[in-house]
N, C-alpha and C. Protein backbone atom coordinates (compact mmCIF):
# COMPACT_ATOMS: atom_id res chain seq x y z
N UNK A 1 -85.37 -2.34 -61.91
CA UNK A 1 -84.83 -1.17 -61.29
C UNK A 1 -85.92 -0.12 -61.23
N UNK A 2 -85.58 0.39 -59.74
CA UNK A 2 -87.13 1.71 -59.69
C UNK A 2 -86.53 3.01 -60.05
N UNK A 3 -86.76 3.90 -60.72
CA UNK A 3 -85.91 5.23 -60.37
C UNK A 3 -86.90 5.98 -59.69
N UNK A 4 -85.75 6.52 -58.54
CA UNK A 4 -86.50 7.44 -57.98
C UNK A 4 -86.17 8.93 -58.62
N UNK A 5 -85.29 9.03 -59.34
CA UNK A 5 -85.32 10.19 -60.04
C UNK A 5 -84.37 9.86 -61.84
N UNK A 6 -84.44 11.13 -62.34
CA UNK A 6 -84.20 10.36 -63.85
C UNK A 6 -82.33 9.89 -63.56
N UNK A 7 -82.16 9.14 -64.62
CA UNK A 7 -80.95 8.57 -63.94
C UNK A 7 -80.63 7.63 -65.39
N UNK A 8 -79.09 7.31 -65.51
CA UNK A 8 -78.88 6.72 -66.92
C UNK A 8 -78.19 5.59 -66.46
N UNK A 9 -78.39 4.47 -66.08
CA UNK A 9 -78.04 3.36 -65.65
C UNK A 9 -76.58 2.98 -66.98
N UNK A 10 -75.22 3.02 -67.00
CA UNK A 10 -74.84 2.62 -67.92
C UNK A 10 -74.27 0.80 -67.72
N UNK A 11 -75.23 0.02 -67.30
CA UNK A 11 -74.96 -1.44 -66.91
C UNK A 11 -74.45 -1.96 -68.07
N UNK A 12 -74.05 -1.61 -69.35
CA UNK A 12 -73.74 -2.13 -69.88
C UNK A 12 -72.21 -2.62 -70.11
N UNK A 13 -71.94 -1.54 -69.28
CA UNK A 13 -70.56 -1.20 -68.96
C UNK A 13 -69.70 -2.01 -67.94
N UNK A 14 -71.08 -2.79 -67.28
CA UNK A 14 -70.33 -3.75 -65.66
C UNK A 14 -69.53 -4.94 -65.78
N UNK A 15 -69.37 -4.86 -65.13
CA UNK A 15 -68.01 -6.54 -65.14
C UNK A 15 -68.44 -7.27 -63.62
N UNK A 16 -68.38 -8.44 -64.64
CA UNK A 16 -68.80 -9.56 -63.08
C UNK A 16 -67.50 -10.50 -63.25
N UNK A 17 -66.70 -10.33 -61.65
CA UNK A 17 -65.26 -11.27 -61.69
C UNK A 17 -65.95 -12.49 -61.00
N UNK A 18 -65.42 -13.61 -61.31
CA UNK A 18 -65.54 -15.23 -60.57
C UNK A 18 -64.64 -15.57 -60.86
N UNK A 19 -64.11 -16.36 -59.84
CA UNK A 19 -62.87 -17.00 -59.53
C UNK A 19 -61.67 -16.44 -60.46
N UNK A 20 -61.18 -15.47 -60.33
CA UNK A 20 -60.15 -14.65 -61.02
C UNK A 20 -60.38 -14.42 -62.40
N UNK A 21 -61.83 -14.79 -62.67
CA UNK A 21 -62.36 -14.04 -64.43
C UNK A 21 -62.89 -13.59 -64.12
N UNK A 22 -62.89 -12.45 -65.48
CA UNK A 22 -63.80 -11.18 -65.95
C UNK A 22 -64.52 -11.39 -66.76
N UNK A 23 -65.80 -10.72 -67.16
CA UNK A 23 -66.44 -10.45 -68.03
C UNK A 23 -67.07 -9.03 -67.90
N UNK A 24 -67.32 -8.15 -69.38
CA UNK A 24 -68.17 -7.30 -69.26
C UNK A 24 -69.23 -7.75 -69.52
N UNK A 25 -69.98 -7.01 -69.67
CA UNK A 25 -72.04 -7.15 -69.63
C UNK A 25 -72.16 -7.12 -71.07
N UNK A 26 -72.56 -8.40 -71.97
CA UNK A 26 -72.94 -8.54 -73.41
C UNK A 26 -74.96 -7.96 -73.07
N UNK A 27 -74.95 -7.01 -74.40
CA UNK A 27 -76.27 -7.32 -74.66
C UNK A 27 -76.64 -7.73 -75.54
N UNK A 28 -78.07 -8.40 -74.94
CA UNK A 28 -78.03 -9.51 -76.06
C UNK A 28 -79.54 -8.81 -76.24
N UNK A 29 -80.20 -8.89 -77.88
CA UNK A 29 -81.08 -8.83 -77.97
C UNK A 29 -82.09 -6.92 -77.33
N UNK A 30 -83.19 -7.12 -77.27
CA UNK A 30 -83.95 -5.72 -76.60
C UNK A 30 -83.97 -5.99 -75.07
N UNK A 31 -83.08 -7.10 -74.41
CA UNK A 31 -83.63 -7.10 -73.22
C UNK A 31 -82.51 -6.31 -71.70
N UNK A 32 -81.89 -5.52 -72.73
CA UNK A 32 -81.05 -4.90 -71.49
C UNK A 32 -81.78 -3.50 -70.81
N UNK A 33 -81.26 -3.31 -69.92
CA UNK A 33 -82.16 -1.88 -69.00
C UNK A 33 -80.94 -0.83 -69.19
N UNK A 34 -80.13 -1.04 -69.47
CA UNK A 34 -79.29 0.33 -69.60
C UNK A 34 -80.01 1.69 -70.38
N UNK A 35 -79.20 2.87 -69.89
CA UNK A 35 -79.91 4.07 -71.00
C UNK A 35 -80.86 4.81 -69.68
N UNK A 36 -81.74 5.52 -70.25
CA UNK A 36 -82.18 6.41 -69.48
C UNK A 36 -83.57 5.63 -68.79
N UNK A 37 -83.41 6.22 -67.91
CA UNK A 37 -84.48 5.65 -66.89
C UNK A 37 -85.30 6.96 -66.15
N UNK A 38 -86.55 7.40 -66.18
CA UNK A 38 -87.12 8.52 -65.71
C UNK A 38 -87.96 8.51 -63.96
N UNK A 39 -87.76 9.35 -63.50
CA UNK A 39 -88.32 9.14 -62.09
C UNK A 39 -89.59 8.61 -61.92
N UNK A 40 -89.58 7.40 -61.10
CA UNK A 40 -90.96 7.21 -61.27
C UNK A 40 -90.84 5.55 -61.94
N UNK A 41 -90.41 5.63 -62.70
CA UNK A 41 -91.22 4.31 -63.51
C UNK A 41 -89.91 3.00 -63.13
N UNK A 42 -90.57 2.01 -63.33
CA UNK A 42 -89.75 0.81 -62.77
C UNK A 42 -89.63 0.03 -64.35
N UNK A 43 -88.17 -0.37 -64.47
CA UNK A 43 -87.92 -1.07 -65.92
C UNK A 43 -86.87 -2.16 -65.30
N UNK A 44 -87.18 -3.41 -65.74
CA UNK A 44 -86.17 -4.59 -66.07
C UNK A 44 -86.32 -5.01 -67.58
N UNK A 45 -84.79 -6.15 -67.52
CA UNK A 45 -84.49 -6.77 -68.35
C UNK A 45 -82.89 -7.59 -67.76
N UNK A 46 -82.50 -7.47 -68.71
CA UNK A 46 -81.61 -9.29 -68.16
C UNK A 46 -79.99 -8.11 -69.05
N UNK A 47 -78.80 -8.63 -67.80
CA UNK A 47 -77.54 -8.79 -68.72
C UNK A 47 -76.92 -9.74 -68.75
N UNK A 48 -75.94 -10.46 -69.58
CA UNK A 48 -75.07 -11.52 -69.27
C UNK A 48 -74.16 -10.94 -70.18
N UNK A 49 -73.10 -12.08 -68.79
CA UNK A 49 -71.98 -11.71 -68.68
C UNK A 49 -71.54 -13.34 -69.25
N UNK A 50 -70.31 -13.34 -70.13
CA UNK A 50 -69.96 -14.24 -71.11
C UNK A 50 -68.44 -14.64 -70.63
N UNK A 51 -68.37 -15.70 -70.11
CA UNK A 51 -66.51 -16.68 -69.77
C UNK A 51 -66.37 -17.24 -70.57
N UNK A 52 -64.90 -17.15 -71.15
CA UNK A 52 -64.27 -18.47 -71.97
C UNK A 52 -63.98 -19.73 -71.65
N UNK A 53 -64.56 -19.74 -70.20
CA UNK A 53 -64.27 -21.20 -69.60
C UNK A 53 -65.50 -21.96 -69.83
N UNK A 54 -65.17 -23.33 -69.62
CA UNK A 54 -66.21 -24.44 -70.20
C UNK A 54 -66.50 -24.85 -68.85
N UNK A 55 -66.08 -24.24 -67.98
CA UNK A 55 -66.44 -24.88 -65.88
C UNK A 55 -67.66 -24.75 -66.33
N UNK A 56 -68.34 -25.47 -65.16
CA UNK A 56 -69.73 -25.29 -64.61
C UNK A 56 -69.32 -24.63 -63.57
N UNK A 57 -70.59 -23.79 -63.50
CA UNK A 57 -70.82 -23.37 -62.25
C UNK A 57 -71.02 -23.38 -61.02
N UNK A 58 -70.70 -24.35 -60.63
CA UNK A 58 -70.93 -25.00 -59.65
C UNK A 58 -69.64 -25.13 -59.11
N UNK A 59 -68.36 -24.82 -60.20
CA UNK A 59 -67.29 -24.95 -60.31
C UNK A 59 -66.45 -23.44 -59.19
N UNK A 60 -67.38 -22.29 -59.68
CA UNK A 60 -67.36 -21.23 -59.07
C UNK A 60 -67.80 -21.05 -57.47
N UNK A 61 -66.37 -21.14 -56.94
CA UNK A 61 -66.94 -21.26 -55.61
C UNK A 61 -66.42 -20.48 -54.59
N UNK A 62 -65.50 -19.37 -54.93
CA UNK A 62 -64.79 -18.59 -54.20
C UNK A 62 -65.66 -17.51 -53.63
N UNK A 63 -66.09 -16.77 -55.06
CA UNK A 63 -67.18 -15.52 -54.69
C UNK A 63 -66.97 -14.82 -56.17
N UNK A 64 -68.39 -13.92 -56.05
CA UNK A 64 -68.24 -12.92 -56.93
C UNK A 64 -68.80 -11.57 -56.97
N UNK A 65 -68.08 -10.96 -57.73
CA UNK A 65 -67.95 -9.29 -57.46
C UNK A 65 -68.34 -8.78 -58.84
N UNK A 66 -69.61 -7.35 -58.68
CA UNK A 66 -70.05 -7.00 -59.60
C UNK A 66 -69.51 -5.63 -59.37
N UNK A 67 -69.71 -4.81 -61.11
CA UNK A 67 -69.21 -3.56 -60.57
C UNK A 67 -69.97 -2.58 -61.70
N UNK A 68 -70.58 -1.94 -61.23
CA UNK A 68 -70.84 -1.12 -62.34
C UNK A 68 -71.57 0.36 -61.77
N UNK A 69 -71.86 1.51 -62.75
CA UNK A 69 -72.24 2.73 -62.50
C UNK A 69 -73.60 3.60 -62.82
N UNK A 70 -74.30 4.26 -61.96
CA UNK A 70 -75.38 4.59 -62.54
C UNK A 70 -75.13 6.43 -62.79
N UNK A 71 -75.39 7.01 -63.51
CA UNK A 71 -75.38 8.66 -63.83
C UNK A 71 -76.22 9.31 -63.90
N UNK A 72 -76.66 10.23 -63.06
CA UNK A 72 -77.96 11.07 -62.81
C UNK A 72 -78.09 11.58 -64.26
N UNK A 73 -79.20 11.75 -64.95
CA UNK A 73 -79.89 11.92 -66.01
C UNK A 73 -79.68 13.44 -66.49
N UNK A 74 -79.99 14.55 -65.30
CA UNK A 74 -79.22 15.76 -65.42
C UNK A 74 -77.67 15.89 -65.41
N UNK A 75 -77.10 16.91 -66.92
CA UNK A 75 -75.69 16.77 -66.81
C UNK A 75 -75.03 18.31 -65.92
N UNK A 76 -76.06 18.37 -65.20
CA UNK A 76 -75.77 19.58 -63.98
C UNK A 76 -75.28 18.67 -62.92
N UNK A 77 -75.95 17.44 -62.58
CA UNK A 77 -75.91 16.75 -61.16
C UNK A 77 -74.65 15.99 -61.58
N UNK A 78 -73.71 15.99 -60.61
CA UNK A 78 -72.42 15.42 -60.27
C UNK A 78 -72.87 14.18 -59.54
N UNK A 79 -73.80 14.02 -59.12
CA UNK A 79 -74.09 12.58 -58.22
C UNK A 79 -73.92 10.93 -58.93
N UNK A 80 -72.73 10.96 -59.33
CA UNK A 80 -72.18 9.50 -59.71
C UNK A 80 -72.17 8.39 -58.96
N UNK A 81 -72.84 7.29 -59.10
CA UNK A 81 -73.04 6.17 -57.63
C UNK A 81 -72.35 5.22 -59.02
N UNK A 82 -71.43 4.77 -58.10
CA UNK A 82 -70.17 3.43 -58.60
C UNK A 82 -70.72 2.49 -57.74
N UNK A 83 -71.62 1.32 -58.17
CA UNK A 83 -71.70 0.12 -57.07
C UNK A 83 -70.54 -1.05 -57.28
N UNK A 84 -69.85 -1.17 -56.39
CA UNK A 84 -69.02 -2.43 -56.37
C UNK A 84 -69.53 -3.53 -55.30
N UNK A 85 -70.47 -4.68 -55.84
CA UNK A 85 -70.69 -5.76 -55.26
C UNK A 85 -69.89 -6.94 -54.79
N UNK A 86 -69.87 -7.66 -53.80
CA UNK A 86 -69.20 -8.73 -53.67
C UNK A 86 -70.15 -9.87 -52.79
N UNK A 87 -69.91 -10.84 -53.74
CA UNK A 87 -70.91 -11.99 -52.72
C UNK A 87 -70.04 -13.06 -52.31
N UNK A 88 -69.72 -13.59 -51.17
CA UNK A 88 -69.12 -14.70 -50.94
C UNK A 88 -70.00 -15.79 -51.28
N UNK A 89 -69.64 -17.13 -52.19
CA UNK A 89 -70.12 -17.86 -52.37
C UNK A 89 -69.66 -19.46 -51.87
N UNK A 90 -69.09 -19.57 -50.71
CA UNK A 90 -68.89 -20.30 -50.19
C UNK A 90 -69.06 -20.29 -49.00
């Protein structure tokens, strides 16, 4: 993720639905990007998202929808961006 200005990514918070399951975003380990992010600098890392199902994936074939929110870094700026993704996977 690039920020173009400071900004608090809370991805930890997202939910990825497939085929009528949910999951929120486990972090695992130092490798999540949530938290503050400053203008300017570009940061990754990895989330996963954890099913109680034993499918393969391959199994998943309807589509899937991500959802989560990023919060401008100043608590003056009201500029809340809610992304709700959807990918058809068939």
């Amino acid at each position: 993720m690039a920020a173009k200005k400071d900004v608090d990514p809370l991805l930890n918070i997202s939910s990825l639905s497939v085929d009528g399951q949910q999951a929120d975003a486990a972090i695992v380990g130092g490798s999540d990007f949530s938290g503050d992010i400053n203008a300017g600098v570009t940061k990754d890392g990895s989330l996963y998202y954890i099913f109680d199902s034993n499918d393969d994936l391959s199994n998943f074939t309807k589509g899937l929808r991500w959802k989560g929110e990023i919060f401008p870094a100043d608590s003056n700026d009201t500029n809340t961006k809610e992304y709700d993704l959807s990918l058809d996977l068939s």
